[in-house]
PDB file of N, CA and C in Angstrom:
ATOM      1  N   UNK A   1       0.844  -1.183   0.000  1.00  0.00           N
ATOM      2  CA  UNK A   1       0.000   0.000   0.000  1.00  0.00           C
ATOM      3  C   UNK A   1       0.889   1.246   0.000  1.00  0.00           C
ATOM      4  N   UNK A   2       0.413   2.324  -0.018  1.00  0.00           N
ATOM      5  CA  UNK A   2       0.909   3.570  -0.684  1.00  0.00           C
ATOM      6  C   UNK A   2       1.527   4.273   0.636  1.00  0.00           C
ATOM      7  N   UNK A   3       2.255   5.179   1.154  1.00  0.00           N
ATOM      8  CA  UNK A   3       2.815   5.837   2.041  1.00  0.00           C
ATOM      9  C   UNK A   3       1.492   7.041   2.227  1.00  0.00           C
ATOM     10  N   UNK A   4       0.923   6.854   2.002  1.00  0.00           N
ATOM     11  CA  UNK A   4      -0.572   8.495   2.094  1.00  0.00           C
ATOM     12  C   UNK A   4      -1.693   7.902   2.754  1.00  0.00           C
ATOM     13  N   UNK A   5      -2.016   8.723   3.554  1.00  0.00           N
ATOM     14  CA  UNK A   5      -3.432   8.309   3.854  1.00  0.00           C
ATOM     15  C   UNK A   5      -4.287   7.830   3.359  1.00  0.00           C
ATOM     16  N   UNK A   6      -5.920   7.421   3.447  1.00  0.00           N
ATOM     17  CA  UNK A   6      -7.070   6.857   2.857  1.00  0.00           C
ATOM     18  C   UNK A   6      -7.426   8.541   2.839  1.00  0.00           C
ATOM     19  N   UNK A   7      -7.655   9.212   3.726  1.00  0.00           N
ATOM     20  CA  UNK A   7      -8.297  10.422   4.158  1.00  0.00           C
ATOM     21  C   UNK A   7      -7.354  11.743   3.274  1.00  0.00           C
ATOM     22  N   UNK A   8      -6.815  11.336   2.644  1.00  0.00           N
ATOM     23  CA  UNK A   8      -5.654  12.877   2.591  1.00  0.00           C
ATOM     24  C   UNK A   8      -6.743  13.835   1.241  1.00  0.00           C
ATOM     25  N   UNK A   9      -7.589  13.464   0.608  1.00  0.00           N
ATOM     26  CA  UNK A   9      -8.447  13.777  -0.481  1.00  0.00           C
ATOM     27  C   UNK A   9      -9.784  14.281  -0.022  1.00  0.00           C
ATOM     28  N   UNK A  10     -10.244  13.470   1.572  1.00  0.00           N
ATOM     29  CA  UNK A  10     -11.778  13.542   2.289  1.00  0.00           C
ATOM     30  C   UNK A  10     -12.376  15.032   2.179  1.00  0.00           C
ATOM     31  N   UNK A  11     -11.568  16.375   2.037  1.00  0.00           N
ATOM     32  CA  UNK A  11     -11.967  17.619   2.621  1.00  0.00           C
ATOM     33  C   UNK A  11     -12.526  18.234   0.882  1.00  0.00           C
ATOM     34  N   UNK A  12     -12.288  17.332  -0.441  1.00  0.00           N
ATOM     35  CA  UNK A  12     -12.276  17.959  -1.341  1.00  0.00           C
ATOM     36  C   UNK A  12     -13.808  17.450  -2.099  1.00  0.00           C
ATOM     37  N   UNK A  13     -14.388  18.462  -2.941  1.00  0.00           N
ATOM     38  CA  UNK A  13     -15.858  18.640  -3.158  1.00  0.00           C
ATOM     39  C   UNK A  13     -15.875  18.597  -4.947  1.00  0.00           C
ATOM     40  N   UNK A  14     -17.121  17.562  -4.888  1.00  0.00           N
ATOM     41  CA  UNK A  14     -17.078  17.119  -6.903  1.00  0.00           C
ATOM     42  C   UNK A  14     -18.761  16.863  -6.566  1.00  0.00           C
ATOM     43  N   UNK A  15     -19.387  17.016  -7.408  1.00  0.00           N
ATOM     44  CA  UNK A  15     -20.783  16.689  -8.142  1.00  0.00           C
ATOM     45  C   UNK A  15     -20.915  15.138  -8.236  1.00  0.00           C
ATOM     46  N   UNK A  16     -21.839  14.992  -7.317  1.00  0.00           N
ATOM     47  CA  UNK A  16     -22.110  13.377  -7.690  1.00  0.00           C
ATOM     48  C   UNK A  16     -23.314  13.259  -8.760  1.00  0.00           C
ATOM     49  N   UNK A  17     -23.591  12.572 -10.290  1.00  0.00           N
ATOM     50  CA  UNK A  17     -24.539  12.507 -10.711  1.00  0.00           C
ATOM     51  C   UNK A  17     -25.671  11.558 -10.489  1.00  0.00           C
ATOM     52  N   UNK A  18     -25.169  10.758  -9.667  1.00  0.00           N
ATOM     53  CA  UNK A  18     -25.787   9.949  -8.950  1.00  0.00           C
ATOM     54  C   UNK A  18     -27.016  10.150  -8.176  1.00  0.00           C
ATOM     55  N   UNK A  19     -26.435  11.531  -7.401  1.00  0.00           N
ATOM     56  CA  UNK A  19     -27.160  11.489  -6.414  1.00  0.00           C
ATOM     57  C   UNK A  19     -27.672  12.943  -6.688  1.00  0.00           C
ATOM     58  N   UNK A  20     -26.865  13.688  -7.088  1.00  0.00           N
ATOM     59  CA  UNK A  20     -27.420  14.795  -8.034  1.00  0.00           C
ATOM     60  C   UNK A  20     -27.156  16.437  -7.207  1.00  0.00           C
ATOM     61  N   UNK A  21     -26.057  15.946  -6.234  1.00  0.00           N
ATOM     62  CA  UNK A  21     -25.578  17.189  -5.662  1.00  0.00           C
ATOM     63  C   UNK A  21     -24.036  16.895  -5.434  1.00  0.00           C
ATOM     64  N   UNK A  22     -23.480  18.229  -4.791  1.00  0.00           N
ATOM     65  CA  UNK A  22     -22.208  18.376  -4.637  1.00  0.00           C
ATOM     66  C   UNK A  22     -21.960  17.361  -2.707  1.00  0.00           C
ATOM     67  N   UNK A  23     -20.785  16.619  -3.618  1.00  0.00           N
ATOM     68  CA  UNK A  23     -20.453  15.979  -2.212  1.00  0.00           C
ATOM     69  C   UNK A  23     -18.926  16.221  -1.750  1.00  0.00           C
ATOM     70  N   UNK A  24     -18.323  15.693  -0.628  1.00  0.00           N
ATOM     71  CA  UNK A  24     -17.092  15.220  -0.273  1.00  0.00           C
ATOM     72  C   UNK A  24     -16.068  14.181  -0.669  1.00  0.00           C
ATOM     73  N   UNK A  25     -14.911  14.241  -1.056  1.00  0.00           N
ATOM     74  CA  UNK A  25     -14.615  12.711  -1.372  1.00  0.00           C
ATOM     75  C   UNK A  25     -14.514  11.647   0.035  1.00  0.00           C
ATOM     76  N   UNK A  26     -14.990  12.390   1.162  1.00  0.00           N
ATOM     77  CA  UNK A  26     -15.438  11.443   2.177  1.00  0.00           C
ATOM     78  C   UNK A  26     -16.331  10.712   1.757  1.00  0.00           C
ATOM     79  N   UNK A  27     -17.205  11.288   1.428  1.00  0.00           N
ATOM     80  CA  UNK A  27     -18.811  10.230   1.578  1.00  0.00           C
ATOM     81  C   UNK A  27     -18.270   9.180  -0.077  1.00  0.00           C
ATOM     82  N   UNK A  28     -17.847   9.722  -0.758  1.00  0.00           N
ATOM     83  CA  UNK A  28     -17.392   9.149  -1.633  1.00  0.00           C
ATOM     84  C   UNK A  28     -16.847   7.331  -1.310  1.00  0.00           C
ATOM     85  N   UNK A  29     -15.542   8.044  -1.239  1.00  0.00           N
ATOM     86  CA  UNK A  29     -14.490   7.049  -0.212  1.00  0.00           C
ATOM     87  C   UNK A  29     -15.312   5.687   0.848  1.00  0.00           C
ATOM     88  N   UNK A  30     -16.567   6.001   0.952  1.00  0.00           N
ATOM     89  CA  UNK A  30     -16.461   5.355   2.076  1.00  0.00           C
ATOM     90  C   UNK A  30     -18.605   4.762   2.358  1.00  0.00           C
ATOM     91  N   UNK A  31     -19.004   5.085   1.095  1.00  0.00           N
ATOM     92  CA  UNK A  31     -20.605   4.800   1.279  1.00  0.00           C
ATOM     93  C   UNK A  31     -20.942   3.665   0.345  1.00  0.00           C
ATOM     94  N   UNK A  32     -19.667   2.912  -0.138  1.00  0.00           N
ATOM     95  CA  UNK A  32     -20.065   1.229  -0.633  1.00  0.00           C
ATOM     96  C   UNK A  32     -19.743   0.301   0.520  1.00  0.00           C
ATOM     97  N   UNK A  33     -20.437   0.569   1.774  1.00  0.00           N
ATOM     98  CA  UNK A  33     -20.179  -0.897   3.173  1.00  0.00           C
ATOM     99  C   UNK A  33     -18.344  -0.657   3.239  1.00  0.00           C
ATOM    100  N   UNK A  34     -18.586   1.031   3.350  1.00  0.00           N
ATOM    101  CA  UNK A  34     -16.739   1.447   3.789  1.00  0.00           C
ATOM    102  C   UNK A  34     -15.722   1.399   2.855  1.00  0.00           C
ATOM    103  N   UNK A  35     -16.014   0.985   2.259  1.00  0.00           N
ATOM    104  CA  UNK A  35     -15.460   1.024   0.568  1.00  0.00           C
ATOM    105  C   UNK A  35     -15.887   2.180  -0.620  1.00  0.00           C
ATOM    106  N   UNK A  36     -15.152   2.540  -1.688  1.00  0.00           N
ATOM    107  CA  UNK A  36     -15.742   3.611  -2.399  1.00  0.00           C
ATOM    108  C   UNK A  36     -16.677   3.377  -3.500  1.00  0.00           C
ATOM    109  N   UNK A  37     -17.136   3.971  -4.188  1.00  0.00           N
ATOM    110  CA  UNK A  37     -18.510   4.291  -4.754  1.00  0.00           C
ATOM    111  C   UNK A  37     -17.930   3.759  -5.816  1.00  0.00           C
ATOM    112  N   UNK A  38     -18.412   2.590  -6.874  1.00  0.00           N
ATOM    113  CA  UNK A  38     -17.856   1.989  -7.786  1.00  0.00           C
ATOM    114  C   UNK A  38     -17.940   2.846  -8.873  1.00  0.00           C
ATOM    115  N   UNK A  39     -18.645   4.243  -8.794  1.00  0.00           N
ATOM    116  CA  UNK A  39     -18.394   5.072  -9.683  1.00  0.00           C
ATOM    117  C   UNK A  39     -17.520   6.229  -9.779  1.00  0.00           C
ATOM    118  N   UNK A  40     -16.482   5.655  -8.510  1.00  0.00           N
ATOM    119  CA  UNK A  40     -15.220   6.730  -7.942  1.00  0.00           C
ATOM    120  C   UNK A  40     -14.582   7.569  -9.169  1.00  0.00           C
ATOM    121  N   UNK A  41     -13.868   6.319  -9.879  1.00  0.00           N
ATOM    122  CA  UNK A  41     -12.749   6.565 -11.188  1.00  0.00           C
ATOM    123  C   UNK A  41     -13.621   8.024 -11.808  1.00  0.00           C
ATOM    124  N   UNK A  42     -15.159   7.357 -12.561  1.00  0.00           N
ATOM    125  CA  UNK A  42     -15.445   8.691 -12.984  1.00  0.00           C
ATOM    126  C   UNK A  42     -15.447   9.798 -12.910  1.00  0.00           C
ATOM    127  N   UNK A  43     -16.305   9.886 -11.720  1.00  0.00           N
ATOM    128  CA  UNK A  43     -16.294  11.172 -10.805  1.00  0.00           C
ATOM    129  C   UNK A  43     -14.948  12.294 -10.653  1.00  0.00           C
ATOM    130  N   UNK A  44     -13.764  11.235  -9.869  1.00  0.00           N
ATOM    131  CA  UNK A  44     -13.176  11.739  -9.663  1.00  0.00           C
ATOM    132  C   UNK A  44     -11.432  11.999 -10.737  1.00  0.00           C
ATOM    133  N   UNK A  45     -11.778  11.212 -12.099  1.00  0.00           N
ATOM    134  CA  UNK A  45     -10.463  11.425 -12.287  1.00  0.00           C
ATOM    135  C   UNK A  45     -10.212  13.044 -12.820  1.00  0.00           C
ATOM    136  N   UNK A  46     -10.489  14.079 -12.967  1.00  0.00           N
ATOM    137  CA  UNK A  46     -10.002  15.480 -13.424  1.00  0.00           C
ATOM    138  C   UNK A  46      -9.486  16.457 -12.207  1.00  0.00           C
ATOM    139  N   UNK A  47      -9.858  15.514 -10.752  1.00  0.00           N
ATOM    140  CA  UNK A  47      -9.644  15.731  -9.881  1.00  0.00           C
ATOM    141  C   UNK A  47      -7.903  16.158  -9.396  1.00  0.00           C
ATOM    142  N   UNK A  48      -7.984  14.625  -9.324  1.00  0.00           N
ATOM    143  CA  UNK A  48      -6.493  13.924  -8.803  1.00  0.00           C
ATOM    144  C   UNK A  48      -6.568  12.887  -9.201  1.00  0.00           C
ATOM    145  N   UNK A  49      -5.481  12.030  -9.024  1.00  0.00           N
ATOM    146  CA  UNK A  49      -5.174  10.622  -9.528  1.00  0.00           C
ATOM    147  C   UNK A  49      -5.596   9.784  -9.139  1.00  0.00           C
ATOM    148  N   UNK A  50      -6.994   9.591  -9.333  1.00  0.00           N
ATOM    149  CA  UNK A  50      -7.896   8.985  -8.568  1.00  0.00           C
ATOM    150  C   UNK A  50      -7.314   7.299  -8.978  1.00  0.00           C
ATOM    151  N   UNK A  51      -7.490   6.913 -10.126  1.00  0.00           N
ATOM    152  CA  UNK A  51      -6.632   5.336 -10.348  1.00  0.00           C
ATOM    153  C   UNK A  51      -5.572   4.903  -9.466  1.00  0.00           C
ATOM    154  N   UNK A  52      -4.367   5.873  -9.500  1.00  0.00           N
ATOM    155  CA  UNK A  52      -3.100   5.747  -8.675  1.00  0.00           C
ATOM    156  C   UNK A  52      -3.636   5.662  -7.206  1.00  0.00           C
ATOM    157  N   UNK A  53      -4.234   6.489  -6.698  1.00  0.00           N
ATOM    158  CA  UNK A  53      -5.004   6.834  -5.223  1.00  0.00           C
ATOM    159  C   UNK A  53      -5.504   5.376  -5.260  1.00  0.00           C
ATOM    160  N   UNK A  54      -6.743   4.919  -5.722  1.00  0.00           N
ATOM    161  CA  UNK A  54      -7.094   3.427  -5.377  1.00  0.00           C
ATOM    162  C   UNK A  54      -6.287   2.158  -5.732  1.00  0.00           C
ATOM    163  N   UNK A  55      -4.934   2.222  -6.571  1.00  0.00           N
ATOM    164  CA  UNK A  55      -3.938   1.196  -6.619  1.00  0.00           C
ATOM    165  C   UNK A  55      -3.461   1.003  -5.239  1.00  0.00           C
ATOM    166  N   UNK A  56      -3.145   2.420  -4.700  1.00  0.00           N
ATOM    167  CA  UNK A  56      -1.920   2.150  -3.471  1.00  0.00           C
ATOM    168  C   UNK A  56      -2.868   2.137  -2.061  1.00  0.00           C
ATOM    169  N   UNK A  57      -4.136   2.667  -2.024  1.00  0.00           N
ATOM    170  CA  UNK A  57      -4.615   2.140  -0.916  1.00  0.00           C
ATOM    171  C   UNK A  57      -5.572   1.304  -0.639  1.00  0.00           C
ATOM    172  N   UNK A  58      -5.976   0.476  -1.780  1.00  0.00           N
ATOM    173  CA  UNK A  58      -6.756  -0.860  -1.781  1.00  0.00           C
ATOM    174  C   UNK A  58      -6.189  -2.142  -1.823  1.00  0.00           C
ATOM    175  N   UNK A  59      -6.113  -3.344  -1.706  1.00  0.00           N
ATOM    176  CA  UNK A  59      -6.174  -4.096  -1.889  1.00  0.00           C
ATOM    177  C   UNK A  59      -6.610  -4.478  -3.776  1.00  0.00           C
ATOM    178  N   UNK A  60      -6.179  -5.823  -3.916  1.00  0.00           N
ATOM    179  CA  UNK A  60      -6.707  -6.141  -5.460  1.00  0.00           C
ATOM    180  C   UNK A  60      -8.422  -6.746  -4.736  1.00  0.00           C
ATOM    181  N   UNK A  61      -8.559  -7.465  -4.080  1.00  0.00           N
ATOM    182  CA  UNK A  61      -9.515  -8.053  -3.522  1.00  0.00           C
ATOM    183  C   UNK A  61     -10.657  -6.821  -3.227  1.00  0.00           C
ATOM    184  N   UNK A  62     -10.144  -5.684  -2.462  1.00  0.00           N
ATOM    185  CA  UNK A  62     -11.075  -4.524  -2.178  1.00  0.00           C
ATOM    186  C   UNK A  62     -11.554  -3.969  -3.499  1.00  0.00           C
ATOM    187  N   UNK A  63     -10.179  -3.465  -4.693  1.00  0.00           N
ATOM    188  CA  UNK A  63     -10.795  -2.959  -5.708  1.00  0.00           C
ATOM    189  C   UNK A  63     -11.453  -4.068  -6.163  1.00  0.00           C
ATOM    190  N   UNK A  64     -11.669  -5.594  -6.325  1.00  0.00           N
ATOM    191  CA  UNK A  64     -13.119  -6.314  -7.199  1.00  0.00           C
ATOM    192  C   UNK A  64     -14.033  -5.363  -6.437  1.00  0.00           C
ATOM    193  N   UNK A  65     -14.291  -5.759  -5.351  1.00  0.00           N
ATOM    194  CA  UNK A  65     -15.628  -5.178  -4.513  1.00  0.00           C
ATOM    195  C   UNK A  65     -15.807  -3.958  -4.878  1.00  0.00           C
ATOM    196  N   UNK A  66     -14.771  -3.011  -4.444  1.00  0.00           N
ATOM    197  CA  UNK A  66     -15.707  -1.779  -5.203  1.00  0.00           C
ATOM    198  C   UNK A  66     -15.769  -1.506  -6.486  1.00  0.00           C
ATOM    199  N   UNK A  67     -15.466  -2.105  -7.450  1.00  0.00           N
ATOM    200  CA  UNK A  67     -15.805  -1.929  -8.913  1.00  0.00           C
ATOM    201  C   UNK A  67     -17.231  -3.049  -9.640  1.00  0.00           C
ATOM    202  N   UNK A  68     -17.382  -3.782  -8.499  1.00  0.00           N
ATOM    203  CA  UNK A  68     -18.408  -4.209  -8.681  1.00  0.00           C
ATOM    204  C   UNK A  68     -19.819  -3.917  -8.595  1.00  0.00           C
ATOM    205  N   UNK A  69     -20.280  -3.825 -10.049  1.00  0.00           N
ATOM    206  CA  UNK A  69     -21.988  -2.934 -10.213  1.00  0.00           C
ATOM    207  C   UNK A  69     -22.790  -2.930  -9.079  1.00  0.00           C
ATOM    208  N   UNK A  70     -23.503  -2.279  -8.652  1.00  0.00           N
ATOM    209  CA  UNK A  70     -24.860  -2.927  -7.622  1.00  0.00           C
ATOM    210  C   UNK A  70     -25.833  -3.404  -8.370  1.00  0.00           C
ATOM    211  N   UNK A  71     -26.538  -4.206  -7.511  1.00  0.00           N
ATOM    212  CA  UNK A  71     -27.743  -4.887  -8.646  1.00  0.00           C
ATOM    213  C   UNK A  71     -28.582  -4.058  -8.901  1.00  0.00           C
ATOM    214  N   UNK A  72     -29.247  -3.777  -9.804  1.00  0.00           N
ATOM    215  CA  UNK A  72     -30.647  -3.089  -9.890  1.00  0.00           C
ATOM    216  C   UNK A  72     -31.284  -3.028  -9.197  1.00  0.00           C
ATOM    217  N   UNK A  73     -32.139  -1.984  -8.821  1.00  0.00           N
ATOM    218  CA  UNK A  73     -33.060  -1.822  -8.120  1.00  0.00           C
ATOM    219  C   UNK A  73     -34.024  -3.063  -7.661  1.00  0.00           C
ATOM    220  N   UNK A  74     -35.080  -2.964  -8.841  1.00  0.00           N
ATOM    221  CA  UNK A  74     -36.685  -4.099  -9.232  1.00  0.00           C
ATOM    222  C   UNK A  74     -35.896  -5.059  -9.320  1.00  0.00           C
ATOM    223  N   UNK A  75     -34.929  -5.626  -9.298  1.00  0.00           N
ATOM    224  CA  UNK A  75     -34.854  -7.101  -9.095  1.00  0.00           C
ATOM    225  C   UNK A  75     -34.816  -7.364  -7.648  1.00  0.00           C
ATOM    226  N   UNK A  76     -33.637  -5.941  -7.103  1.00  0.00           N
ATOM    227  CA  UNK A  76     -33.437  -6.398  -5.527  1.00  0.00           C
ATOM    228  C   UNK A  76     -34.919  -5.881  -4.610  1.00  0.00           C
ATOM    229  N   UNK A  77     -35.737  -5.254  -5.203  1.00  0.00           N
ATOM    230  CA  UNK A  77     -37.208  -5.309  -4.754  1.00  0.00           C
ATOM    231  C   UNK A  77     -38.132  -6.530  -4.646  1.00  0.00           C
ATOM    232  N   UNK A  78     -37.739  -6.874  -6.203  1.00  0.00           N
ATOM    233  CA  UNK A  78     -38.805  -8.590  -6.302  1.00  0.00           C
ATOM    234  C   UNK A  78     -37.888  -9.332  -4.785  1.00  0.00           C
ATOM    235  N   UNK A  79     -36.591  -9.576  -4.960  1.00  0.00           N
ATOM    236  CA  UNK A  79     -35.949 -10.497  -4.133  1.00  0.00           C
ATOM    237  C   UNK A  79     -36.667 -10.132  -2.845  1.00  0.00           C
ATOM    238  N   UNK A  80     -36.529  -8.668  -2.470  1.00  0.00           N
ATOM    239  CA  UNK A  80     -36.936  -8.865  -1.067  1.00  0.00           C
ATOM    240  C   UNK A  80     -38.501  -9.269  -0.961  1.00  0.00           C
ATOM    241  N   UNK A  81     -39.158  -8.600  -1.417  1.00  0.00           N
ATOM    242  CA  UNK A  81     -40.452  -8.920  -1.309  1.00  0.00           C
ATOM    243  C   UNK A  81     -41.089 -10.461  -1.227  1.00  0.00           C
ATOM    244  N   UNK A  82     -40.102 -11.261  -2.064  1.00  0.00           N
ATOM    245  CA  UNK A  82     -40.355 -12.431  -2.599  1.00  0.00           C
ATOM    246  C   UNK A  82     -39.950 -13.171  -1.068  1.00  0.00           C
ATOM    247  N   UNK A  83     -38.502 -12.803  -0.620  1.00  0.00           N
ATOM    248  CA  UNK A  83     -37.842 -13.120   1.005  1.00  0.00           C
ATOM    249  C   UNK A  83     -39.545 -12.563   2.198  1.00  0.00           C
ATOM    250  N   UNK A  84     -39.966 -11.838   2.074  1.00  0.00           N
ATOM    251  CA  UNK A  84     -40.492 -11.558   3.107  1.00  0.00           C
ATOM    252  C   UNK A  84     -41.810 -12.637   2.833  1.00  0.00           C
ATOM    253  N   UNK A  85     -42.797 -12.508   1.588  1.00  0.00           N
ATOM    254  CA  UNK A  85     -43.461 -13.682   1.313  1.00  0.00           C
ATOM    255  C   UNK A  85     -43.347 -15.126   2.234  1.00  0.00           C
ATOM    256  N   UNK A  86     -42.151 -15.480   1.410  1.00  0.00           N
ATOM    257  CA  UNK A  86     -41.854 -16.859   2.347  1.00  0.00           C
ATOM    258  C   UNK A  86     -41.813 -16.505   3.629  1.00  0.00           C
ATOM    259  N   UNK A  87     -41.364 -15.680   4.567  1.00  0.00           N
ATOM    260  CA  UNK A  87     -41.232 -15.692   5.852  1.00  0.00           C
ATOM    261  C   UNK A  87     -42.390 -15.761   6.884  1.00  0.00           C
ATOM    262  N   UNK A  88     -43.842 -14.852   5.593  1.00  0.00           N
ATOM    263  CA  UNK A  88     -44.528 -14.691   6.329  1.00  0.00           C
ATOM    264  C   UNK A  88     -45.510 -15.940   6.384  1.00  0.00           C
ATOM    265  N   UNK A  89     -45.117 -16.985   4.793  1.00  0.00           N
ATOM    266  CA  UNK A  89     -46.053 -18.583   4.742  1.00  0.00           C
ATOM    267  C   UNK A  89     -44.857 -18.652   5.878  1.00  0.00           C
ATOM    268  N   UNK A  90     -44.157 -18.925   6.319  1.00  0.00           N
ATOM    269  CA  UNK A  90     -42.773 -19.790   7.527  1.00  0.00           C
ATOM    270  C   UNK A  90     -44.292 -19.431   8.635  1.00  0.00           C
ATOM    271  N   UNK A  91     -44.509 -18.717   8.962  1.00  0.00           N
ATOM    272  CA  UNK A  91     -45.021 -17.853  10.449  1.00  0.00           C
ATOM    273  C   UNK A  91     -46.378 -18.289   9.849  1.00  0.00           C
ATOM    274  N   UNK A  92     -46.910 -18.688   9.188  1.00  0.00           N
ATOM    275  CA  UNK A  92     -48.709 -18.607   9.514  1.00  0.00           C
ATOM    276  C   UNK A  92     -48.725 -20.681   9.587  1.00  0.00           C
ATOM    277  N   UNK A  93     -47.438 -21.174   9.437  1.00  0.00           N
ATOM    278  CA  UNK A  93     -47.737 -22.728   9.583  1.00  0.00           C
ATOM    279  C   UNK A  93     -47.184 -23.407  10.449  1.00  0.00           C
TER     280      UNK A  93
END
């Protein structure tokens, strides 16, 4: 890992389109389950060296995880809905 902090970038401010306002590269950094926003690279490369920045303080194992898509929405809706279904035939038998 890299000689620099995780935090040395946290105080600096970019447009998330995501979410559709101006954020921190804290919340960035750190709102995929503490891991960064698999849409980091974009966001942030005109920034700083955002690639180099996640080589030296991730892991290869951390960057799969955070470059990995989230599922869609309506599927992870059917899933839950579909999870609570069964739970609630579990409880009426």
């Amino acid at each position: 890992m890299g000689n620099t902090s995780k935090e040395q970038h946290d105080a600096q401010e970019g447009y998330c389109p995501m979410l559709g306002h101006w954020l921190t590269f804290s919340y960035c950094r750190t709102m995929n389950k503490g891991l960064p926003c698999f849409r980091v690279l974009n966001c942030w490369f005109e920034t700083f060296a955002i690639q180099q920045f996640i080589a030296e303080q991730y892991t290869h194992e951390e960057q799969g995880m955070i470059f990995t898509p989230p599922k869609p929405k309506l599927p992870t809706l059917l899933e839950l809905i579909e999870q609570a279904q069964e739970r609630a035939a579990k409880t009426r038998t």
